[in-house]
C-alpha atoms as a PDB file:
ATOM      1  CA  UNK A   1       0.000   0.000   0.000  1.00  0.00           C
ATOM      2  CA  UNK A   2       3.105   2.626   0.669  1.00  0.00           C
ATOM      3  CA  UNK A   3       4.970   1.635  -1.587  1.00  0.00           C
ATOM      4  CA  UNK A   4       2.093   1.858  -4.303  1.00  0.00           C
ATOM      5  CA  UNK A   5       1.334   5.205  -2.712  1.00  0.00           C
ATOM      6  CA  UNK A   6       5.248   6.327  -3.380  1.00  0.00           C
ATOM      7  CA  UNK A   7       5.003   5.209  -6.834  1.00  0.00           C
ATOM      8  CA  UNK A   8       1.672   7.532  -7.419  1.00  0.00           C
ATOM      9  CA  UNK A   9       3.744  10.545  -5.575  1.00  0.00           C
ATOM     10  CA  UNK A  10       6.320  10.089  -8.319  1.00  0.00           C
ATOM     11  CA  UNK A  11       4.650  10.038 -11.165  1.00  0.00           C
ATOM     12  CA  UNK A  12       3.493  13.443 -12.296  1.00  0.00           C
ATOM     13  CA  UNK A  13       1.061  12.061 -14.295  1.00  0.00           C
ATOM     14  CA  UNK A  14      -0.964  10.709 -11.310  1.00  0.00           C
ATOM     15  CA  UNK A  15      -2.941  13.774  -8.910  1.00  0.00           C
ATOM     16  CA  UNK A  16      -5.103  13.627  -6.196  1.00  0.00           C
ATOM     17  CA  UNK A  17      -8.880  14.686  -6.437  1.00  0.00           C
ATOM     18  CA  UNK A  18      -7.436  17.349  -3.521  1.00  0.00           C
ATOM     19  CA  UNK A  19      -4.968  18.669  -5.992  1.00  0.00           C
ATOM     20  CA  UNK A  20      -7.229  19.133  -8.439  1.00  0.00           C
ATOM     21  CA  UNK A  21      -9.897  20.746  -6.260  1.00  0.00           C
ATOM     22  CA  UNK A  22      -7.279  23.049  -5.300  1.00  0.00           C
ATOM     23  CA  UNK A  23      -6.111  23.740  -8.742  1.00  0.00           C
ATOM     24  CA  UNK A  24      -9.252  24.200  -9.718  1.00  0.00           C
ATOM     25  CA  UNK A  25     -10.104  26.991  -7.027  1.00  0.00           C
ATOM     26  CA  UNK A  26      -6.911  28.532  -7.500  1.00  0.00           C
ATOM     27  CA  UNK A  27      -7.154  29.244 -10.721  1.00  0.00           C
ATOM     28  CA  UNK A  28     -10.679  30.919 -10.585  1.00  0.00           C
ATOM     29  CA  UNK A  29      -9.727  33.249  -7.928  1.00  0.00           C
ATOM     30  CA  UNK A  30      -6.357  34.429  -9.022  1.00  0.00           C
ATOM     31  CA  UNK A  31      -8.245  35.031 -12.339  1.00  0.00           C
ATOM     32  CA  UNK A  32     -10.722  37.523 -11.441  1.00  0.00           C
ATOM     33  CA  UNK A  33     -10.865  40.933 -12.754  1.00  0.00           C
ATOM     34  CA  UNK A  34     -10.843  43.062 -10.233  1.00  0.00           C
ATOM     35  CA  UNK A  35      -8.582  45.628  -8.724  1.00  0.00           C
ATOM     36  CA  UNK A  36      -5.619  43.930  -7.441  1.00  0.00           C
ATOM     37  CA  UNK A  37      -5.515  42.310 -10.473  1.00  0.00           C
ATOM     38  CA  UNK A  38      -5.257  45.363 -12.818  1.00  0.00           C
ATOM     39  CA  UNK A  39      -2.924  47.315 -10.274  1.00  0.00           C
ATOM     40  CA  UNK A  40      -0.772  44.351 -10.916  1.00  0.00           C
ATOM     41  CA  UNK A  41      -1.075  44.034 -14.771  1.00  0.00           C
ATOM     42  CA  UNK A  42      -0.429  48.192 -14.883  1.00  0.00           C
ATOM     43  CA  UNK A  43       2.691  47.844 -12.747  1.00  0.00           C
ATOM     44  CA  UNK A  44       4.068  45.408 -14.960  1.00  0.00           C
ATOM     45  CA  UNK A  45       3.245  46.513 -18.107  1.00  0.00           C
ATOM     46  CA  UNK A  46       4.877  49.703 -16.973  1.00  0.00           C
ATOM     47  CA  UNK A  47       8.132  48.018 -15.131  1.00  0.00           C
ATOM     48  CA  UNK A  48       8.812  45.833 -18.612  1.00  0.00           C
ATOM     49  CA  UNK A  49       8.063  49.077 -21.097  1.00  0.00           C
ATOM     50  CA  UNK A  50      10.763  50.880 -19.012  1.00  0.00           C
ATOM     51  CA  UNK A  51      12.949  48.096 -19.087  1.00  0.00           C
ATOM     52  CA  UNK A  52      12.459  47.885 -23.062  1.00  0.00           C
ATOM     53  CA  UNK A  53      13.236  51.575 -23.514  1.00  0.00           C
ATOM     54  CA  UNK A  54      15.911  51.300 -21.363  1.00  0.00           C
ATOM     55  CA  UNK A  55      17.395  48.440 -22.560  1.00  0.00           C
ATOM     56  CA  UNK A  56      17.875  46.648 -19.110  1.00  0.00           C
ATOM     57  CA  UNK A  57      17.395  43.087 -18.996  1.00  0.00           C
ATOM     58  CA  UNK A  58      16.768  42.799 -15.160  1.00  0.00           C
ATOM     59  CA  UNK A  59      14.159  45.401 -15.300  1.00  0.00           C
ATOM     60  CA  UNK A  60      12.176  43.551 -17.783  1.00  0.00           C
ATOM     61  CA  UNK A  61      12.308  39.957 -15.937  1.00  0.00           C
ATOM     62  CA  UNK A  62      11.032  41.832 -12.775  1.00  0.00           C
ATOM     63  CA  UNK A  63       7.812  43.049 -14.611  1.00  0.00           C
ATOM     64  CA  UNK A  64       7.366  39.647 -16.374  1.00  0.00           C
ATOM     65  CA  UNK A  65       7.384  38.024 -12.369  1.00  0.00           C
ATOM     66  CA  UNK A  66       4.763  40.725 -11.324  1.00  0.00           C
ATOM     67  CA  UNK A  67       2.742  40.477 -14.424  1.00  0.00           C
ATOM     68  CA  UNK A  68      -0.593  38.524 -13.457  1.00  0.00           C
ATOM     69  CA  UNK A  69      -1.240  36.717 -16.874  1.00  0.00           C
ATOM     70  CA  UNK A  70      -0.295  32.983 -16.279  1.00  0.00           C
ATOM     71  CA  UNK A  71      -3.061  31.903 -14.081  1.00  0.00           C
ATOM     72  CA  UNK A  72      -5.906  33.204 -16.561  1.00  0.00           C
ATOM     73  CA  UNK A  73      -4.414  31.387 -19.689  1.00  0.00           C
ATOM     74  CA  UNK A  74      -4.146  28.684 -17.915  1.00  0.00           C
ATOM     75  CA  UNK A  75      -8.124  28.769 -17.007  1.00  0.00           C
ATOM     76  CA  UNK A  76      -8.657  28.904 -20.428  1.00  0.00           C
ATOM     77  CA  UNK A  77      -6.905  26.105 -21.193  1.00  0.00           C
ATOM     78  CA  UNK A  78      -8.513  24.135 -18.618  1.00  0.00           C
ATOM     79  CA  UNK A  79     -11.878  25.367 -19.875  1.00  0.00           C
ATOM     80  CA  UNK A  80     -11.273  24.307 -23.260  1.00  0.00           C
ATOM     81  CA  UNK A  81     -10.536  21.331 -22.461  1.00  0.00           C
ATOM     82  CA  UNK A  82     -13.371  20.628 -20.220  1.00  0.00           C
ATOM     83  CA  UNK A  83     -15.963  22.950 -23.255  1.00  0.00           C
ATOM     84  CA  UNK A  84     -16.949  25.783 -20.821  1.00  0.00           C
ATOM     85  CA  UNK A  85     -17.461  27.860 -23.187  1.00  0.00           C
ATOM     86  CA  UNK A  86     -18.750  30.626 -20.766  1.00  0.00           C
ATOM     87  CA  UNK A  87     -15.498  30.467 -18.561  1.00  0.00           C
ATOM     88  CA  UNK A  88     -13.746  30.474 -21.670  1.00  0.00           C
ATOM     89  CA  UNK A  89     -15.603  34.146 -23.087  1.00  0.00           C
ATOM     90  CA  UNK A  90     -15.832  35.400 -19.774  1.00  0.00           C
ATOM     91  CA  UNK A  91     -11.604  35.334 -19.108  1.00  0.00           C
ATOM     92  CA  UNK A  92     -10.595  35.198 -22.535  1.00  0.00           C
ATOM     93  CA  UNK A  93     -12.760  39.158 -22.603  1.00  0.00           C
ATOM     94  CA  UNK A  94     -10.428  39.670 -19.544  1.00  0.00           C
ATOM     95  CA  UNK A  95      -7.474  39.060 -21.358  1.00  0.00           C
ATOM     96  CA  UNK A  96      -8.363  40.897 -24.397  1.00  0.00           C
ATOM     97  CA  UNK A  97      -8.490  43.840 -21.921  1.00  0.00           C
ATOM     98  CA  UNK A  98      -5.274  43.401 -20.170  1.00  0.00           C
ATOM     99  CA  UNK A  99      -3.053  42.849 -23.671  1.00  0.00           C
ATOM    100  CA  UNK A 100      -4.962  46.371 -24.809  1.00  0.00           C
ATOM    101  CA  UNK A 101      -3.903  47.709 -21.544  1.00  0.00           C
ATOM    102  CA  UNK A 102      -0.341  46.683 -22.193  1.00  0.00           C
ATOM    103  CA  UNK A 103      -0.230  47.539 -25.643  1.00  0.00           C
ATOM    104  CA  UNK A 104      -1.750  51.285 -24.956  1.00  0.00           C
ATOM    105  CA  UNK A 105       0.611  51.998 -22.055  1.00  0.00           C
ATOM    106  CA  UNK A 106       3.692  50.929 -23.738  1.00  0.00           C
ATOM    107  CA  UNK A 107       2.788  53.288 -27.030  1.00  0.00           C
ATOM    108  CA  UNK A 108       2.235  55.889 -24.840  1.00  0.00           C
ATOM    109  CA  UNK A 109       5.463  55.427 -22.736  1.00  0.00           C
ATOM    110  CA  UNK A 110       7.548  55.286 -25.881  1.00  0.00           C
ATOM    111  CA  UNK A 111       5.576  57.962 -27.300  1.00  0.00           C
ATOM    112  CA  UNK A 112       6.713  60.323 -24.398  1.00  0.00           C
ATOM    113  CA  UNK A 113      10.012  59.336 -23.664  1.00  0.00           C
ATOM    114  CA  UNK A 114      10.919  57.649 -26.923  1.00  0.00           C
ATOM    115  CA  UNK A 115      13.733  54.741 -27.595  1.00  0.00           C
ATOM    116  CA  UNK A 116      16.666  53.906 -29.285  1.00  0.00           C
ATOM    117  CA  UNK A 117      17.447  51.573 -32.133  1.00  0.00           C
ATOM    118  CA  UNK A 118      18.829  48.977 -29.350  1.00  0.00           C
ATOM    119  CA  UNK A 119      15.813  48.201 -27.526  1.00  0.00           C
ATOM    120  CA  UNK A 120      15.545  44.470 -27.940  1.00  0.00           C
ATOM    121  CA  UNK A 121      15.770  43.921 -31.465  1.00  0.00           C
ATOM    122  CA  UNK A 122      14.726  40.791 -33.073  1.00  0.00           C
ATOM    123  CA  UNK A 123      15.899  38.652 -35.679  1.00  0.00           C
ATOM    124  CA  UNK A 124      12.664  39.124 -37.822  1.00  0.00           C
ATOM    125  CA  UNK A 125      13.048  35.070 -38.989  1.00  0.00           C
ATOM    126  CA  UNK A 126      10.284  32.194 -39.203  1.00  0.00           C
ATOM    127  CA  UNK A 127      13.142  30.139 -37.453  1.00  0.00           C
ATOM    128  CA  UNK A 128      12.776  33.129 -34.664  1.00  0.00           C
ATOM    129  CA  UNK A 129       8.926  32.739 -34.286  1.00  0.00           C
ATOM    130  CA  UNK A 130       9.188  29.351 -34.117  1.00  0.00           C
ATOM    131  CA  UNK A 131      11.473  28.779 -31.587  1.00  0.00           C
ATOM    132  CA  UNK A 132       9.656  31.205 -29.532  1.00  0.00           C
ATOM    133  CA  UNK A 133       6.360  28.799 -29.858  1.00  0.00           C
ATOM    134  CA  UNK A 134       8.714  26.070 -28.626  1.00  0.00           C
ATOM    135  CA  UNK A 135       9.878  27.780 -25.001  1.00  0.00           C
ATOM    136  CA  UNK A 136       6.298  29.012 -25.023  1.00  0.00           C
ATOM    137  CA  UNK A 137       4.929  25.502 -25.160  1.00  0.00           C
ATOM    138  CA  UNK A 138       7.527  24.212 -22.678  1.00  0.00           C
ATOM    139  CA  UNK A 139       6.593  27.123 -20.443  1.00  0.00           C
ATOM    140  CA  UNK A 140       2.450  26.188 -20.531  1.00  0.00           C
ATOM    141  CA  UNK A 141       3.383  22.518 -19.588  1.00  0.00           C
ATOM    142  CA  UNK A 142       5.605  23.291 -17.008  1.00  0.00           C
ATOM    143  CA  UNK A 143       2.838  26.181 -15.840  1.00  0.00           C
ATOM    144  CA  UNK A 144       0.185  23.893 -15.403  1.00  0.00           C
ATOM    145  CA  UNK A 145       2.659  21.018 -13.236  1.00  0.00           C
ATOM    146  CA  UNK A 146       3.581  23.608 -11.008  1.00  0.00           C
ATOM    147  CA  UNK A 147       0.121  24.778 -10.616  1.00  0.00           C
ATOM    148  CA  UNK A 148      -1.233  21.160  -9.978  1.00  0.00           C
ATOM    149  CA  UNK A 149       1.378  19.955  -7.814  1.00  0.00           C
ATOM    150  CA  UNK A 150       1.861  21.782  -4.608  1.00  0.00           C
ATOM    151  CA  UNK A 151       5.535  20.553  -4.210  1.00  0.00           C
ATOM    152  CA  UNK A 152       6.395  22.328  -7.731  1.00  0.00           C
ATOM    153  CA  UNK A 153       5.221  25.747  -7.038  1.00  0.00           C
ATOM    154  CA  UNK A 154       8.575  27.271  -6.330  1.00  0.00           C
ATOM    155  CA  UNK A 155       9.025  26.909  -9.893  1.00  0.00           C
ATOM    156  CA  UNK A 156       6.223  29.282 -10.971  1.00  0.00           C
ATOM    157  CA  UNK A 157       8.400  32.523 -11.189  1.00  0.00           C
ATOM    158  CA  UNK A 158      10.826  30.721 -13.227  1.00  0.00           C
ATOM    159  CA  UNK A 159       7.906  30.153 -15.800  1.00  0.00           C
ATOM    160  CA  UNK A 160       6.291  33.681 -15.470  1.00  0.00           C
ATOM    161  CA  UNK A 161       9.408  34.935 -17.033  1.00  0.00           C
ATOM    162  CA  UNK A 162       9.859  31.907 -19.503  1.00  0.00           C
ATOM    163  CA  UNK A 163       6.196  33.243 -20.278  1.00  0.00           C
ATOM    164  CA  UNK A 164       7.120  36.434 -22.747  1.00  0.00           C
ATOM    165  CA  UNK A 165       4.140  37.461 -23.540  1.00  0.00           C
ATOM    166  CA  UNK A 166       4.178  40.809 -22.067  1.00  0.00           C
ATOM    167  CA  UNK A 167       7.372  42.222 -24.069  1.00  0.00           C
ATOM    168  CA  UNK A 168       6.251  40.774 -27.414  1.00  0.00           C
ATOM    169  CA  UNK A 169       3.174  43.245 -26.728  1.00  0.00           C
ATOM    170  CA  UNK A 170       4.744  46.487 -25.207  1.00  0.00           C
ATOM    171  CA  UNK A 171       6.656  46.075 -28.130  1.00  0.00           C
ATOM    172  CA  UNK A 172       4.157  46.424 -30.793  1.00  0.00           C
ATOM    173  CA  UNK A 173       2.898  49.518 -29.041  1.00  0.00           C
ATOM    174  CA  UNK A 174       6.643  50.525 -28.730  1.00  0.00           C
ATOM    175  CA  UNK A 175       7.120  50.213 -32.258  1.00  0.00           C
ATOM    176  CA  UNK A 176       3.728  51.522 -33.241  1.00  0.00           C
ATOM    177  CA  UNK A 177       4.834  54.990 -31.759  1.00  0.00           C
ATOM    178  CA  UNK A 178       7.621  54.677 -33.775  1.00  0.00           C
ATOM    179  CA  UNK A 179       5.418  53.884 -37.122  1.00  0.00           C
ATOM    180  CA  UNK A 180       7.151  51.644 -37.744  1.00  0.00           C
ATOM    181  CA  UNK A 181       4.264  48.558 -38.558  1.00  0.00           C
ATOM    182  CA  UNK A 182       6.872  45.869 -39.960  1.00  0.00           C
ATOM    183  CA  UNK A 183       8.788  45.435 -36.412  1.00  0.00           C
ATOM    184  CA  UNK A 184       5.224  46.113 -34.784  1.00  0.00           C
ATOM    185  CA  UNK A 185       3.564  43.273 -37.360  1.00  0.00           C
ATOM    186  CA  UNK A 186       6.705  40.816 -36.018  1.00  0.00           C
ATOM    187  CA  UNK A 187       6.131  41.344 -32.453  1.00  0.00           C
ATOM    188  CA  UNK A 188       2.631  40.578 -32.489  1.00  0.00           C
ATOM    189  CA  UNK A 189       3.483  37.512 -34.213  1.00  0.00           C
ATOM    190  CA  UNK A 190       5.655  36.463 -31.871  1.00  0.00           C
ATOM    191  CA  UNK A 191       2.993  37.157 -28.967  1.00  0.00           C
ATOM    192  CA  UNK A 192       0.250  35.040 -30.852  1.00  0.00           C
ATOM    193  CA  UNK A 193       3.009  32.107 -30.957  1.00  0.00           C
ATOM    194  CA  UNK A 194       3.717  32.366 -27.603  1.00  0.00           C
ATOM    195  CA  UNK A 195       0.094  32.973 -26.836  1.00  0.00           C
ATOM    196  CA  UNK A 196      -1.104  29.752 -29.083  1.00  0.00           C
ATOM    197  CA  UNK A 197       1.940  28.006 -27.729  1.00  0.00           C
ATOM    198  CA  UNK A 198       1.186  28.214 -23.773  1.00  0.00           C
ATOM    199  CA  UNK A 199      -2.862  27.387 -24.101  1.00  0.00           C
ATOM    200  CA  UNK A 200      -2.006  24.210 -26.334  1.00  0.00           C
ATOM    201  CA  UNK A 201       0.624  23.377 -23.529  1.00  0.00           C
ATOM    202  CA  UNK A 202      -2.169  23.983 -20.941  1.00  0.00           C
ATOM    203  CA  UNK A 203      -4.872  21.890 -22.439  1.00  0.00           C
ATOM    204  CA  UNK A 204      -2.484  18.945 -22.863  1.00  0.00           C
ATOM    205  CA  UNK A 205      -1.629  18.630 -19.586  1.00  0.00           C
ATOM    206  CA  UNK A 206      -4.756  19.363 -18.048  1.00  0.00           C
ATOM    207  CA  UNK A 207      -6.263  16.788 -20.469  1.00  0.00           C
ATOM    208  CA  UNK A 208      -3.593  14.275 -19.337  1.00  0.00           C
ATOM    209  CA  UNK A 209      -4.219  14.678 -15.564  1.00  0.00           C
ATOM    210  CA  UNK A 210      -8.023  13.989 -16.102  1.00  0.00           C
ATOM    211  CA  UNK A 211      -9.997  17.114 -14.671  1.00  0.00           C
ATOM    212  CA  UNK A 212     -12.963  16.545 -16.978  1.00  0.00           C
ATOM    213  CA  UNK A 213     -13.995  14.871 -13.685  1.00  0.00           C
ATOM    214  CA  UNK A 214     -14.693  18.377 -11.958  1.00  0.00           C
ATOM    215  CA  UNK A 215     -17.095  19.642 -14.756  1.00  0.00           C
ATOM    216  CA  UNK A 216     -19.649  20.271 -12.320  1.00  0.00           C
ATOM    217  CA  UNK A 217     -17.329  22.140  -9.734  1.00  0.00           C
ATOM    218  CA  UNK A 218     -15.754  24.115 -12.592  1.00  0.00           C
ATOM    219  CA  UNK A 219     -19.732  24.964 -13.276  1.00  0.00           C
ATOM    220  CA  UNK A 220     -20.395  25.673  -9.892  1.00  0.00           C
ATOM    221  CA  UNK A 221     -17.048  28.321  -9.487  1.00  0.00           C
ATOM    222  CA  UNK A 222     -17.831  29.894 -12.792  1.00  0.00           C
ATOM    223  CA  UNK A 223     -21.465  30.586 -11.266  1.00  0.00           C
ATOM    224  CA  UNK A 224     -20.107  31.701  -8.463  1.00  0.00           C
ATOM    225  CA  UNK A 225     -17.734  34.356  -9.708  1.00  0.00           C
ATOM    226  CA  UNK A 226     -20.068  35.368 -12.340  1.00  0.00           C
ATOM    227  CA  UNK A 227     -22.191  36.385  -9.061  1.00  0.00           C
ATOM    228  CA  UNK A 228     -19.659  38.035  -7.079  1.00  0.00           C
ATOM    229  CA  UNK A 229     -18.749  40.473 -10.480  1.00  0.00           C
ATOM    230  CA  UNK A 230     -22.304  41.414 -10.808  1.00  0.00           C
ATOM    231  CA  UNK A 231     -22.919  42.125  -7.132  1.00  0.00           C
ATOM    232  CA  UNK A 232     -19.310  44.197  -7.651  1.00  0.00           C
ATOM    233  CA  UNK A 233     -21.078  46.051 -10.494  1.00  0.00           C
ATOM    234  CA  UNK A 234     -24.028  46.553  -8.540  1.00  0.00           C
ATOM    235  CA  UNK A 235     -22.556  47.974  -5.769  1.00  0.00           C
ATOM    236  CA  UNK A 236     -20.665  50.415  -8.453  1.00  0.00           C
ATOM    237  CA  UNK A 237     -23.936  51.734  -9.798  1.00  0.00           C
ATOM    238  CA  UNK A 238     -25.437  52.428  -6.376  1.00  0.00           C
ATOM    239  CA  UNK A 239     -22.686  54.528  -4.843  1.00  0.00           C
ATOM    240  CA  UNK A 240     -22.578  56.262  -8.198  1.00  0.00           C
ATOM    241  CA  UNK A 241     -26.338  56.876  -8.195  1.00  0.00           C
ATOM    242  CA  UNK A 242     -26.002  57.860  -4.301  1.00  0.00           C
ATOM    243  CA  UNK A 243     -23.379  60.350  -4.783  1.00  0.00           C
ATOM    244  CA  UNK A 244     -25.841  61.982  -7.759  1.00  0.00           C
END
């Protein structure tokens, strides 16, 4: 009995129904748009457009650990995956609103304090995009282990900065100040590889590790945090009505 219970603990395939209760949870509420999570997706779209500009490494891996991106791709994946379709327009409208948020304040950044010709260049190669789709797919396995297992989570930063899809996008709205649409076109290329590459990384492991099993609780959070926005908006509306 131990020693077929040490067997399941090494195999990564093999999860508890715990683990992926808890994954499960986890990702719904670190996935929720409210305002910790934009403060967080500002400050790190402005920490890696500074870095950019500046041309300073360092600067841009500390905004790619704060940004707060990983945990709703990975929802999506899991959502595919498991055909919940409403999880899967409900966070994929939250992304579309945090890479616009990116994209605007990095134009704008540039636009006001301009760059020079060595900010992160490059090569503009298929071979380039491609191999960019590769660490991306690496990065959306290794994502969803950590986020499964709770013995791999230390390596979670390491995979929020293998994640680039931040500086593809401040970027295109670096270069897009610049007019310059050719660089700008590249860049967003490279984010939709990296962007393709991480959910198809996602759904195979999630797909792998069976968690078409918690359909119903995946039903039952999206409910749930459907609720909580509304009563959020709600509560908007009447403070705005009260101080009219």
């Amino acid at each position: 009995m131990l020693k077929r219970k040490k067997e399941a603990d090494g195999n990564i395939l093999k999860i508890t129904s715990t683990e992926r209760y808890r994954t499960v949870e986890e990702l719904f509420e670190k996935s929720q748009a409210n305002s910790a999570y934009y403060t967080l997706l500002a400050l790190s779209a402005m920490i890696i457009a500074a870095g950019l500009l500046l041309n300073n490494v360092p600067v841009v891996i500390g905004g790619m650990l704060v940004a707060p991106v990983l945990t709703p791709l990975l929802l999506i994946s899991l959502a595919v995956a498991l055909g919940e379709l409403a999880v899967v327009r409900r966070v994929g409208h939250l992304m579309a609103k945090s890479f616009a948020i990116v994209l605007i304040m990095a134009f704008f950044l540039a636009l006001f304090f301009g760059h020079t010709q060595a900010t992160f260049e490059i090569e503009n190669t298929a071979r380039t995009a491609m191999l960019y789709f590769i660490v991306a797919l690496a990065s959306g396995v290794a994502g969803t282990f950590a986020m499964t297992r709770k013995e791999l989570s230390d390596v979670l930063p390491g995979v929020a900065v293998a994640i680039s899809l931040v500086p593809p996008l401040a970027l295109v709205g670096i270069w897009l100040s610049e007019l310059n649409f050719a660089f700008a076109q590249f860049y967003f290329l490279i984010f939709l590889f990296n962007l393709f590459g991480i959910l198809v990384g996602g759904l195979g492991v999630f797909s792998l590790l069976g968690f078409y099993r918690l359909k119903p609780q995946i039903e039952a959070e999206e409910e749930r945090v459907v609720k909580k926005e509304k009563r959020a908006k709600a509560k908007k509306v009447a403070a705005g009505n009260s101080k009219a």
